[in-house]
Each structure stands twice: as C-alpha cells, then as structure tokens.
N, C-alpha and C. Protein backbone atom coordinates (compact mmCIF):
# COMPACT_ATOMS: atom_id res chain seq x y z
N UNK A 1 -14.84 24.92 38.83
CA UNK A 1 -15.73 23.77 38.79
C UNK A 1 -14.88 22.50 38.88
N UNK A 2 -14.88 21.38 40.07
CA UNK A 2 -14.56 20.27 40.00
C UNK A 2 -14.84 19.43 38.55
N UNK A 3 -13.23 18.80 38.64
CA UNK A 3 -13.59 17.93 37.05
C UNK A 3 -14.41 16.71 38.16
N UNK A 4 -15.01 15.65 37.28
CA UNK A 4 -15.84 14.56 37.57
C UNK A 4 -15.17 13.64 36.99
N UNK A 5 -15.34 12.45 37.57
CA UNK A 5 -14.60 11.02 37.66
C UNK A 5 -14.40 10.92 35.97
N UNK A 6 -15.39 10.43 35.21
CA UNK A 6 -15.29 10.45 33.79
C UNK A 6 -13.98 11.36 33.03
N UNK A 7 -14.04 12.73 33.14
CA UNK A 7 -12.78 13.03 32.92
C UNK A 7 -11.74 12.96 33.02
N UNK A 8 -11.57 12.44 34.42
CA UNK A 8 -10.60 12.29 35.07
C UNK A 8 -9.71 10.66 34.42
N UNK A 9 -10.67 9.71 34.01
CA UNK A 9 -10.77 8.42 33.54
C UNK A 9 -10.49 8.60 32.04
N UNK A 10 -11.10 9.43 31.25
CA UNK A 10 -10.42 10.11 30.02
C UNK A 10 -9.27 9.99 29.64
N UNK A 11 -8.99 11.40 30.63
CA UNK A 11 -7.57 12.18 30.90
C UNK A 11 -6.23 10.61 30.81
N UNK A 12 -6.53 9.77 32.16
CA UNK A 12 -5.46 8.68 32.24
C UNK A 12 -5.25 7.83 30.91
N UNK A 13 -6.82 7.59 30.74
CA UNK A 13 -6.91 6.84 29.07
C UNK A 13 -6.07 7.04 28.28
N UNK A 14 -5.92 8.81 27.99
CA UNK A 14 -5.49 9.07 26.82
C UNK A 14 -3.89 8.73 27.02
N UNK A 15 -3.44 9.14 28.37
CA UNK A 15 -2.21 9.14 28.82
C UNK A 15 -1.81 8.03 28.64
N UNK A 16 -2.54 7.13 29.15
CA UNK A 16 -1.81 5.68 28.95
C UNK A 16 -1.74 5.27 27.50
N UNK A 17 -2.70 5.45 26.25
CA UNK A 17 -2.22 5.28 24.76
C UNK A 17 -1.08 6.20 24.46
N UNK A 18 -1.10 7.49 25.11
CA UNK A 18 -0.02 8.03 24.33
C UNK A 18 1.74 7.61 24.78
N UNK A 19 1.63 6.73 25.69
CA UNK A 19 2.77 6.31 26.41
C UNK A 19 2.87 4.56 25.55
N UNK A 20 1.67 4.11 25.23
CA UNK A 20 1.35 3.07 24.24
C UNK A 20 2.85 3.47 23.50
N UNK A 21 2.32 4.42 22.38
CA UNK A 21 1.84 4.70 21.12
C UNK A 21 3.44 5.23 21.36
N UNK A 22 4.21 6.14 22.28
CA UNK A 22 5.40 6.29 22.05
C UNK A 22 6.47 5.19 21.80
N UNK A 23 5.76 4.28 23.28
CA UNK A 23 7.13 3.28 22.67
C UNK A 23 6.87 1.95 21.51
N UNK A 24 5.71 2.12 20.83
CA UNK A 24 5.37 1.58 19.62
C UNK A 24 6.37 2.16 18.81
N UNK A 25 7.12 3.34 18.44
CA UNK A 25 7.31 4.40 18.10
C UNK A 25 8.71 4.21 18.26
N UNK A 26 9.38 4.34 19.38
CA UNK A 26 10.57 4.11 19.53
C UNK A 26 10.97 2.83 18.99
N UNK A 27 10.51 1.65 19.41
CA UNK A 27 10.93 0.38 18.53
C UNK A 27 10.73 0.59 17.21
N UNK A 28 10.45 1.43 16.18
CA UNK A 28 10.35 1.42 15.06
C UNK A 28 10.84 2.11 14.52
N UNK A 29 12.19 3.29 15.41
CA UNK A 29 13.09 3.85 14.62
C UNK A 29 14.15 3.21 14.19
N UNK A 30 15.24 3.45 13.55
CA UNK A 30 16.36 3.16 13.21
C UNK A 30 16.99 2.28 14.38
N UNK A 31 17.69 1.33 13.66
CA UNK A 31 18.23 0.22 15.02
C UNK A 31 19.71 0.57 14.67
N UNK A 32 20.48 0.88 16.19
CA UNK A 32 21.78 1.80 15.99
C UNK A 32 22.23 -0.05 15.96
N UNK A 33 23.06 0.43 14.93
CA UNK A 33 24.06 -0.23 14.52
C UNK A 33 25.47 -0.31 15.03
N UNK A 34 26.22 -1.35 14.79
CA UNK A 34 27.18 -1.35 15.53
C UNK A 34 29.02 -1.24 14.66
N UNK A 35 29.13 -0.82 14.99
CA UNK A 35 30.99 -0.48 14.14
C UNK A 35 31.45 -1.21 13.94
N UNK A 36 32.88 -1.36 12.72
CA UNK A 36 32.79 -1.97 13.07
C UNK A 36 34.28 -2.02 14.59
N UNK A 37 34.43 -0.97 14.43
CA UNK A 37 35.40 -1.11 15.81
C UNK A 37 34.79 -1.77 16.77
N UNK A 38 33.41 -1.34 17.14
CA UNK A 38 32.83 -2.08 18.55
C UNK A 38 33.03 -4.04 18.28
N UNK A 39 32.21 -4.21 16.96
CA UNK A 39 32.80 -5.71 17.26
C UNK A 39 34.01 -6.30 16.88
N UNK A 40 34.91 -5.58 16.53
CA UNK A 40 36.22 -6.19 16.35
C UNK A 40 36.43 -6.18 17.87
N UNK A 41 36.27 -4.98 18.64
CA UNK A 41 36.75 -5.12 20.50
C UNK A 41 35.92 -6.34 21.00
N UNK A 42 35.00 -6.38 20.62
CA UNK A 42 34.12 -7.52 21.42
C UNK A 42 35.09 -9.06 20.70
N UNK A 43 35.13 -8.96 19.96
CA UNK A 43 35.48 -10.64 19.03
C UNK A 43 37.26 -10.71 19.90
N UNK A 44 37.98 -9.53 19.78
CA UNK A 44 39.45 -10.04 20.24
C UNK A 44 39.17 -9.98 21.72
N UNK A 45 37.90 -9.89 22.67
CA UNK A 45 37.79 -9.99 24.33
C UNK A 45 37.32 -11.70 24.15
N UNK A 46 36.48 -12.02 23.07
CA UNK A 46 36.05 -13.18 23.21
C UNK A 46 36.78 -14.34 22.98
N UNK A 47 38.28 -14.07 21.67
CA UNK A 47 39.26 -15.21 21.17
C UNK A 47 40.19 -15.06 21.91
N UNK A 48 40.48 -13.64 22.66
CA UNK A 48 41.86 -13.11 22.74
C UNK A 48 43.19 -13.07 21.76
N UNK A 49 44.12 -12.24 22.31
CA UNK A 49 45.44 -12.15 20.76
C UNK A 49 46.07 -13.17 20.17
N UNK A 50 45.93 -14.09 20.70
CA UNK A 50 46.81 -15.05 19.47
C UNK A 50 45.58 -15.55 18.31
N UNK A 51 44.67 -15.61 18.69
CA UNK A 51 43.33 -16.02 18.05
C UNK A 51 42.88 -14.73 17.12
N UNK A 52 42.98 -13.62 17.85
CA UNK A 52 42.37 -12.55 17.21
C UNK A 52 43.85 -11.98 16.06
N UNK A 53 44.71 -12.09 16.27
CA UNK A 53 45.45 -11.79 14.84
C UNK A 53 45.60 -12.74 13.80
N UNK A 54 44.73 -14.12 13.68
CA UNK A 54 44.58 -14.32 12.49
C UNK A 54 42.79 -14.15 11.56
N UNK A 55 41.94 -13.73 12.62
CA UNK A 55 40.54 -13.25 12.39
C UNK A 55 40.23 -11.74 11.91
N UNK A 56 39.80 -11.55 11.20
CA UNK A 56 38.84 -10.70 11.34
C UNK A 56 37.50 -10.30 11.05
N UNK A 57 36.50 -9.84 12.14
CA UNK A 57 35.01 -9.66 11.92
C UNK A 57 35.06 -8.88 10.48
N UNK A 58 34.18 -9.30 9.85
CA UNK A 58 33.76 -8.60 8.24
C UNK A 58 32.63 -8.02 8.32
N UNK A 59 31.59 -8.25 8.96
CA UNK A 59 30.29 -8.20 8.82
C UNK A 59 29.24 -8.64 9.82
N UNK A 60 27.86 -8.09 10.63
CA UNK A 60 26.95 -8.82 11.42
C UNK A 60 25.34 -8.34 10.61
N UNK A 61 25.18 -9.51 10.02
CA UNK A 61 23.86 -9.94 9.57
C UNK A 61 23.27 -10.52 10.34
N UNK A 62 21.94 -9.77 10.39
CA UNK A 62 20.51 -10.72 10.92
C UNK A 62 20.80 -11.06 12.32
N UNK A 63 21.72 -12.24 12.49
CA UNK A 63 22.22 -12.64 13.49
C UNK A 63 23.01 -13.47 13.69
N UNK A 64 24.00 -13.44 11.88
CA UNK A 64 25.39 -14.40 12.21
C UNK A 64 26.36 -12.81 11.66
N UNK A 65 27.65 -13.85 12.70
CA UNK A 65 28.95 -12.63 12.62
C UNK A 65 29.49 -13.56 11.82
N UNK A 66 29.94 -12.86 10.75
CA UNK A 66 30.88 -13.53 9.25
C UNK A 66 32.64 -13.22 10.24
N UNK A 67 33.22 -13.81 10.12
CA UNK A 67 34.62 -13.80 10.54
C UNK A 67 35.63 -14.29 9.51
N UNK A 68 36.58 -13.61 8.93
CA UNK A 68 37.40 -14.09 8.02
C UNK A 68 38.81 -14.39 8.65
N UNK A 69 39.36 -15.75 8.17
CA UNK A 69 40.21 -16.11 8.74
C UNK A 69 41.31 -15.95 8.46
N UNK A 70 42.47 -16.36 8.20
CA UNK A 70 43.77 -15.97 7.27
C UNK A 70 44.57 -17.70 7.02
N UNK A 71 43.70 -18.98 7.38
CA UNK A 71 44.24 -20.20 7.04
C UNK A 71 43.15 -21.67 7.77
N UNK A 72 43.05 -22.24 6.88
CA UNK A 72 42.16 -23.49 7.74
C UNK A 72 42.75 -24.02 8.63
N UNK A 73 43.65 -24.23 9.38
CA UNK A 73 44.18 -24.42 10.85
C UNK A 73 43.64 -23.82 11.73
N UNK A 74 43.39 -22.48 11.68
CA UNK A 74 42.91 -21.83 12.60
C UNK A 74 41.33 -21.67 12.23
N UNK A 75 40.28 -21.74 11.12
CA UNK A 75 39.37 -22.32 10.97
C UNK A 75 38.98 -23.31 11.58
N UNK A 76 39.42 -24.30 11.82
CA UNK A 76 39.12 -25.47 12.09
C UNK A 76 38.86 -25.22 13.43
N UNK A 77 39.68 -24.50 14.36
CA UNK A 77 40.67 -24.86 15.38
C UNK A 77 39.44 -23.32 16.14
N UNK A 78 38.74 -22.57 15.75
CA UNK A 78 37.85 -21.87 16.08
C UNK A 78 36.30 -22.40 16.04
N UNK A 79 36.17 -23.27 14.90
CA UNK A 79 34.74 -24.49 14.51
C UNK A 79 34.35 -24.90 15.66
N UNK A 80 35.66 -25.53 16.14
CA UNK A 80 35.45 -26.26 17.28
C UNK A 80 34.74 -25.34 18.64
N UNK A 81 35.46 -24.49 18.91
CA UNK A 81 35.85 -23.36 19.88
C UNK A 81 34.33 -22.82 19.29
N UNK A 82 33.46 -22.92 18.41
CA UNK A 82 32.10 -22.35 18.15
C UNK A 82 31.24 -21.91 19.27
N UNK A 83 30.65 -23.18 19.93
CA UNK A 83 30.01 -22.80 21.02
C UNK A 83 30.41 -21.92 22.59
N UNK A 84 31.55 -22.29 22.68
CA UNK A 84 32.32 -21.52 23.67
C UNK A 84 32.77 -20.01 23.27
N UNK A 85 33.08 -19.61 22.19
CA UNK A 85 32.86 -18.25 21.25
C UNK A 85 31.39 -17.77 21.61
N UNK A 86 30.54 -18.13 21.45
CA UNK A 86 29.13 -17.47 21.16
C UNK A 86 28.77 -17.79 22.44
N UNK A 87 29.23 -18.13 23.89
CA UNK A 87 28.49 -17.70 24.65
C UNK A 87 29.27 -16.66 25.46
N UNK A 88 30.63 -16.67 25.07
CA UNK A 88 31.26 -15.35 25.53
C UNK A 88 31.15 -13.78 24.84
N UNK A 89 30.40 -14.03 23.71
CA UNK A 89 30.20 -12.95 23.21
C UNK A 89 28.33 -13.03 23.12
N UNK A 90 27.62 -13.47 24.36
CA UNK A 90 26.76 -13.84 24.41
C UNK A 90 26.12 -11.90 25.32
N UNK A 91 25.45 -10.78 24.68
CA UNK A 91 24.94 -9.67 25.59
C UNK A 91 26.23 -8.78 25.60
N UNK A 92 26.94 -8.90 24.43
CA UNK A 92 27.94 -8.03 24.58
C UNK A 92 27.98 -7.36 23.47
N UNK A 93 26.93 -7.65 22.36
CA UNK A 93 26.68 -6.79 21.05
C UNK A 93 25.25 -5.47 21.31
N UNK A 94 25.29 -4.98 22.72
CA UNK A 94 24.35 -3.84 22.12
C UNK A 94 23.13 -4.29 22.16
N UNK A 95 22.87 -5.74 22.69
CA UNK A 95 21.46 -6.16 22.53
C UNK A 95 21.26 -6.31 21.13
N UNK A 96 21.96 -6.90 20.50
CA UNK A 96 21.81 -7.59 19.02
C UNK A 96 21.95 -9.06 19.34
N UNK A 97 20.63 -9.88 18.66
CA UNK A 97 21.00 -11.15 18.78
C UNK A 97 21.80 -12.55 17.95
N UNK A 98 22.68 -12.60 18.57
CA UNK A 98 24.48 -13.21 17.72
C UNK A 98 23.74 -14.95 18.09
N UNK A 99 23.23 -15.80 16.80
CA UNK A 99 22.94 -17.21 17.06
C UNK A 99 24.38 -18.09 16.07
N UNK A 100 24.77 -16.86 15.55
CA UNK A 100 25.84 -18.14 14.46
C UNK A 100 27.51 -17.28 14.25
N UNK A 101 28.15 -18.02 13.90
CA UNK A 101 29.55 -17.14 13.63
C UNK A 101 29.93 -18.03 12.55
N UNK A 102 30.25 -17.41 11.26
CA UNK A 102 30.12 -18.06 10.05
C UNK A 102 31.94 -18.04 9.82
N UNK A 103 32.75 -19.06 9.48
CA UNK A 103 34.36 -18.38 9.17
C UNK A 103 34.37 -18.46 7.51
N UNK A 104 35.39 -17.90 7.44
CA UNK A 104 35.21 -18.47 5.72
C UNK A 104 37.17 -17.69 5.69
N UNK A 105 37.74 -18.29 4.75
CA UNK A 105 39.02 -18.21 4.32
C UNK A 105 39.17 -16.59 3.98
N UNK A 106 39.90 -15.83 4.02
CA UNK A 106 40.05 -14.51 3.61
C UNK A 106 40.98 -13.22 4.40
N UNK A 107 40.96 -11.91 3.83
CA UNK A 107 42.14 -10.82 4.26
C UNK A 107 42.02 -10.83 5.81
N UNK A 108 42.71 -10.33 6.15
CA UNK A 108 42.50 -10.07 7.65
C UNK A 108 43.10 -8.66 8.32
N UNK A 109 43.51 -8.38 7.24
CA UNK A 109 44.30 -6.86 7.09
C UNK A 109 43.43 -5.71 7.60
C-alpha cells in the first residue's frame, strides 16, 4: 500500500525535530577544555621566546587568560602590547572566547 502525502510530511517532521533536538543536545554537553599545554603553545606563538620566558599562562576563565609574570618591566611592557596580544591569539583557543588577558606578578616556573 502506497504511504500518502500526510505521512510522508510526518515522517520529515519528526526527522527534522530529531536533528533539532540532537544538536540542542550536543551544545549542552561538556565543553572540552583546554590544557594547559595547548595554551601555554598558543601564548609563546603569540609573545614569542624572549617574552614567553618571563610569562606564564595560569589559568582561562570565562574569557580572560590570567598570565603570571616574573617582574613589572615586563608587565608593563606586555599592558601595552595588550591589544596586539589578543588579536594574535584571536581563533586560536579551540573556539573559546579570549576578550581580556589579566597579568599579575608571580612563579613562572
């Protein structure tokens, strides 16, 4: 017996909520997180080595990267360097969104 239009209109219905309803689903699992090896590689591509051996990433909250420094010279001297930092490390976290880079005095070990 031929199915009839109605079923057939069903059938797609349902298909199309359940394709809804998966990636409702997927955005609401666990958000992979990132190492912290991955952003220490990303932060020393973005300062490079003379910059990156007195930094190091500590932490990525929300959407600022905490960076600890090892002296306010080079604090300062990165403050500046802020905006030019954050657009080179601008789509290079995994699709995490990076709006701030916080420094603060500390180990770097």
């Amino acid at each position: 017996m031929p199915r009839s239009d109605g079923m057939k209109k069903r059938k797609s219905s349902l298909e199309a909520l359940e394709h809804i309803i998966k990636k409702a689903m997927d955005g609401l699992g666990p958000k992979k997180r990132l190492t912290q090896e991955e952003i220490a590689s990303v932060w020393q591509e973005a300062v490079g080595a003379r910059a990156g051996k007195h930094t190091k990433p500590v932490s990525f909250k929300k959407t600022s990267l905490i960076i600890n420094v090892d002296d306010s010279g080079w604090m300062y001297e990165l403050t500046i360097k802020k905006k030019e930092i954050l657009k080179k490390l601008e789509g290079k976290l995994k699709g995490k969104k990076l709006k701030e880079i916080r420094f603060r005095i500390g180990e770097i070990i």
